[in-house]
N, C-alpha and C. Protein backbone atom coordinates (compact mmCIF):
# COMPACT_ATOMS: atom_id res chain seq x y z
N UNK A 1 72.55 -7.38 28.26
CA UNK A 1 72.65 -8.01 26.96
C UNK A 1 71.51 -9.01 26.81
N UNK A 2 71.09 -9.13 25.90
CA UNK A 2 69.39 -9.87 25.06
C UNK A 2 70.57 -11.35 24.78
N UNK A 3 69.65 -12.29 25.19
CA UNK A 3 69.06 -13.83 24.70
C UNK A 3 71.27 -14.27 25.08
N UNK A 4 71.60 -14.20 26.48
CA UNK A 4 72.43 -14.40 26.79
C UNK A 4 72.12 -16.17 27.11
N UNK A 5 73.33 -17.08 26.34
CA UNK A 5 73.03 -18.70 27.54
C UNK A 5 73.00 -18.86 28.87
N UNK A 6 72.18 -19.23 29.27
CA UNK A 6 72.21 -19.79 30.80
C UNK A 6 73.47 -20.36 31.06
N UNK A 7 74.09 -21.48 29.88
CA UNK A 7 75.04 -22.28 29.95
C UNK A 7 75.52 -22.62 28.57
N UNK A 8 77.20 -22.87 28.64
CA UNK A 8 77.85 -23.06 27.42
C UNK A 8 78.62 -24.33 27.68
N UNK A 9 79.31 -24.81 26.84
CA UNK A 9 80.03 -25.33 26.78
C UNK A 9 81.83 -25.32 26.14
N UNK A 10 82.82 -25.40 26.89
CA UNK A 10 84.25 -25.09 26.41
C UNK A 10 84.50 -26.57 25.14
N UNK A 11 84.51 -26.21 24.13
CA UNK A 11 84.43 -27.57 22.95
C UNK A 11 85.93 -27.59 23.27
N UNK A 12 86.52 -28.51 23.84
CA UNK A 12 88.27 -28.38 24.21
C UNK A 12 88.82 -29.46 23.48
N UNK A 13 87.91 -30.37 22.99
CA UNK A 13 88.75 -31.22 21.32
C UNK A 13 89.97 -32.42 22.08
N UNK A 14 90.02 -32.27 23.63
CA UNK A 14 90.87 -33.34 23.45
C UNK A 14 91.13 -35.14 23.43
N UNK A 15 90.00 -35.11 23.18
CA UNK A 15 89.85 -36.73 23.55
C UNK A 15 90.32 -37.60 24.44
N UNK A 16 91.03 -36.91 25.49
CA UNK A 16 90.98 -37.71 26.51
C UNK A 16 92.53 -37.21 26.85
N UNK A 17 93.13 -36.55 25.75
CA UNK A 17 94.30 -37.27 25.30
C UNK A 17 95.36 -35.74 26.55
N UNK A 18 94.92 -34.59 26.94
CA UNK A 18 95.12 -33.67 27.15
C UNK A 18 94.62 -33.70 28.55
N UNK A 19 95.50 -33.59 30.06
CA UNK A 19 95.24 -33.35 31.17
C UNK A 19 94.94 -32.57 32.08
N UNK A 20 96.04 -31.00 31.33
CA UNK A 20 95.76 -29.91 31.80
C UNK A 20 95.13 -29.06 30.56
N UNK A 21 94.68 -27.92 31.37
CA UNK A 21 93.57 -27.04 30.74
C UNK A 21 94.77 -26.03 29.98
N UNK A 22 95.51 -26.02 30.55
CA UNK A 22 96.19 -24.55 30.24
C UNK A 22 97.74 -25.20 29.04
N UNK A 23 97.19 -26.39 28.51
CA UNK A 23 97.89 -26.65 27.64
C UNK A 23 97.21 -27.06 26.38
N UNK A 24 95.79 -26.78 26.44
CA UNK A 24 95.16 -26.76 25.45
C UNK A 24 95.23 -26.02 24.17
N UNK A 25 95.08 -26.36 22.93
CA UNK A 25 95.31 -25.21 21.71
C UNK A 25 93.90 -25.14 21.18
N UNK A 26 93.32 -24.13 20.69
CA UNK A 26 92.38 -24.33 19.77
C UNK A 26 90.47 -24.24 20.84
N UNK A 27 90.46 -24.14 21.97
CA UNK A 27 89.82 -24.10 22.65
C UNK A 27 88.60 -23.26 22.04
N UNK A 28 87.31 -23.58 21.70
CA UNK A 28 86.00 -22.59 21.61
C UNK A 28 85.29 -23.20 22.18
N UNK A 29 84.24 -22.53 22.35
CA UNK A 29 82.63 -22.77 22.68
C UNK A 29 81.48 -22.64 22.29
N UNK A 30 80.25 -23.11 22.89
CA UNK A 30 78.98 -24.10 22.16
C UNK A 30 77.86 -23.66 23.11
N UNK A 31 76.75 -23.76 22.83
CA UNK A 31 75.73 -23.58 23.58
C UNK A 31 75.21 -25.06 23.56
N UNK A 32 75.43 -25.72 22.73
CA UNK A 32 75.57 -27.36 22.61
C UNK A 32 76.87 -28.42 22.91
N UNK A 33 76.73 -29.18 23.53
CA UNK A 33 77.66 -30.24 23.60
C UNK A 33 77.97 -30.63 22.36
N UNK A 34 79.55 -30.89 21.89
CA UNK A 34 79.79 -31.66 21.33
C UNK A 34 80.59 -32.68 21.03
N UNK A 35 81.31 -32.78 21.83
CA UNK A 35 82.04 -34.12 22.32
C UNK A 35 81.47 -34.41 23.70
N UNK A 36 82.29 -35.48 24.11
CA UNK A 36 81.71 -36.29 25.63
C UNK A 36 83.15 -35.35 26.56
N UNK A 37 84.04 -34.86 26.05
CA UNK A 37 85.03 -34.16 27.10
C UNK A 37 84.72 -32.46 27.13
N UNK A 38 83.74 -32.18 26.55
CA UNK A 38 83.15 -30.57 26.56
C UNK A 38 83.07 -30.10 27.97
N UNK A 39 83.43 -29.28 28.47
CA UNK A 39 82.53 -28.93 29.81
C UNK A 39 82.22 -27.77 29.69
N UNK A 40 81.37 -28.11 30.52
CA UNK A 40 79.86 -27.03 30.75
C UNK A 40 80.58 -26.05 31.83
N UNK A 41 80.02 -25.01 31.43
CA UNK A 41 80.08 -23.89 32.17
C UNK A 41 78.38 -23.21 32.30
N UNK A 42 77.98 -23.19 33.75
CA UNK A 42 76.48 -22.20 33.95
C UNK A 42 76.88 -20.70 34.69
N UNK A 43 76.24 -19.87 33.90
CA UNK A 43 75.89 -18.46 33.96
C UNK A 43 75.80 -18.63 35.45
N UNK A 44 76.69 -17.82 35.95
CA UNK A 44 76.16 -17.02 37.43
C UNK A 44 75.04 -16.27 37.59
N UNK A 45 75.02 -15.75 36.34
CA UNK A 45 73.68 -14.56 36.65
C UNK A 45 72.15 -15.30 36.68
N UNK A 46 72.12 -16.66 35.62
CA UNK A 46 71.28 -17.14 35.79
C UNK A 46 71.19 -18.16 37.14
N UNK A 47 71.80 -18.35 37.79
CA UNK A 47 71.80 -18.99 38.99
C UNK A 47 70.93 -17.98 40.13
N UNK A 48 71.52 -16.95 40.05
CA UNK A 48 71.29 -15.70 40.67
C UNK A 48 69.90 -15.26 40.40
N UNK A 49 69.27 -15.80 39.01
CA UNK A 49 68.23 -15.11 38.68
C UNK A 49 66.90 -16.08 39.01
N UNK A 50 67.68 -17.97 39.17
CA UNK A 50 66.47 -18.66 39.98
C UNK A 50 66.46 -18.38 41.33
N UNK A 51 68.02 -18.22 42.38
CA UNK A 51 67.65 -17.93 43.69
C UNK A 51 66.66 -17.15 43.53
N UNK A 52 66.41 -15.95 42.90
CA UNK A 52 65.53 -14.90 43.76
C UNK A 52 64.18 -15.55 43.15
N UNK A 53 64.16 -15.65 41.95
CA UNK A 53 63.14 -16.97 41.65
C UNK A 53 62.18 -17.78 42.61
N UNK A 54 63.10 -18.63 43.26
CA UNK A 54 62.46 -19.56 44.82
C UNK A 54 62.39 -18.48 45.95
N UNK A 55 62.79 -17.48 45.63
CA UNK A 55 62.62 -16.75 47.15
C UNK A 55 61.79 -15.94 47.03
N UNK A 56 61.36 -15.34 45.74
CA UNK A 56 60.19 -14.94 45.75
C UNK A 56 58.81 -15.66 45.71
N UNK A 57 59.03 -16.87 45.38
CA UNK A 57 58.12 -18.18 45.62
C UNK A 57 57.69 -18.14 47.11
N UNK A 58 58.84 -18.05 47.86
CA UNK A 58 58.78 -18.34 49.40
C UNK A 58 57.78 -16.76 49.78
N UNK A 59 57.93 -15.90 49.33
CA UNK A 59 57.60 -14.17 49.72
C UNK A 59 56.03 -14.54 49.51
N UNK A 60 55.63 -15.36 48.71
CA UNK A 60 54.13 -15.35 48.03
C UNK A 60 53.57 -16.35 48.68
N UNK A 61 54.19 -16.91 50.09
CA UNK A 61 53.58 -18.32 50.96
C UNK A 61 53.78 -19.70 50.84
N UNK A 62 54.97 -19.98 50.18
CA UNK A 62 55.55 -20.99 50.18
C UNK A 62 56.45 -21.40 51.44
N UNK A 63 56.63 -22.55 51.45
CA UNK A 63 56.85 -23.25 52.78
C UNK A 63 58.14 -23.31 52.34
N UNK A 64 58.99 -22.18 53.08
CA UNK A 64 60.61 -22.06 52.56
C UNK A 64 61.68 -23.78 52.80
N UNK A 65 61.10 -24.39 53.60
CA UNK A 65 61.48 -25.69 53.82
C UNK A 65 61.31 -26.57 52.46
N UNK A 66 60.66 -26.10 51.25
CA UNK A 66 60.35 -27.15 50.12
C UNK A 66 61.77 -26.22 49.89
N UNK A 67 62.20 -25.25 49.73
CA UNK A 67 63.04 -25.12 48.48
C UNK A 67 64.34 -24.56 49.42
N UNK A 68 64.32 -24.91 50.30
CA UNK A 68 65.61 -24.27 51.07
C UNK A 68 67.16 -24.75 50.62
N UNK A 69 67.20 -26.20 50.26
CA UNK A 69 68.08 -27.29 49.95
C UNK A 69 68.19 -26.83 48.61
N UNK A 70 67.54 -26.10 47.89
CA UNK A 70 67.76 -25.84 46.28
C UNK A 70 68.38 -24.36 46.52
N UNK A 71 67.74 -23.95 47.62
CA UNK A 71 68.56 -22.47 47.53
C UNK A 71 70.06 -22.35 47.70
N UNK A 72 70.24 -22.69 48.89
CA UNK A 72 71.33 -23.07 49.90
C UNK A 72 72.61 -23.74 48.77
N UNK A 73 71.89 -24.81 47.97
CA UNK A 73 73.28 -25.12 46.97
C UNK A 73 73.73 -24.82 45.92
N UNK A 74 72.09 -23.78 45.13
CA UNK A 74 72.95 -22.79 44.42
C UNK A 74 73.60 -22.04 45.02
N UNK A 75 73.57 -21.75 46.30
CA UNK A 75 74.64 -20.16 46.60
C UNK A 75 75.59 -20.48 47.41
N UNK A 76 75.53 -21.86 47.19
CA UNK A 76 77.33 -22.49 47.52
C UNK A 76 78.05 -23.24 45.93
N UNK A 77 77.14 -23.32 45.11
CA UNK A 77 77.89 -23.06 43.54
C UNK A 77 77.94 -22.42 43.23
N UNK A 78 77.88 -20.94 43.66
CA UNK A 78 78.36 -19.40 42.91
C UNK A 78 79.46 -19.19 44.20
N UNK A 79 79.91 -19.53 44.94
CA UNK A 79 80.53 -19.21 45.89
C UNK A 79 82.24 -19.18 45.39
């Protein structure tokens, strides 16, 4: 699929006022923030699509030690 977000946002409207998720009404989403209680959700695939990103960085003579710590914790946030 063409011109997919990297990242969205769940617009969940509750002002504070709402604790659990699964008692929410009315729930959509944003490619923009728009309240301060929105949360973000990031694309796996785009996570997936900088690892190989830095690792093909590393394939072309990069010193896998600059980006190892960037690799390593995206692919314990897709985990």
């Amino acid at each position: 699929m063409k011109n997919q977000p990297t990242k969205i946002y769940l617009n969940i409207g509750a002002d504070g006022e709402c604790q659990d998720f699964e008692e929410l009404v009315g729930v959509s989403w944003c490619e923009d923030r728009i309240n301060d209680d929105d949360l973000c959700y990031i694309s796996v695939s785009s996570v997936l699509a900088r690892i190989e990103e830095l690792e093909e960085y590393v394939d072309r003579g990069a010193d896998y030690r600059t980006v190892e710590f960037t690799i390593n914790t995206l692919k314990i946030l897709i985990k």
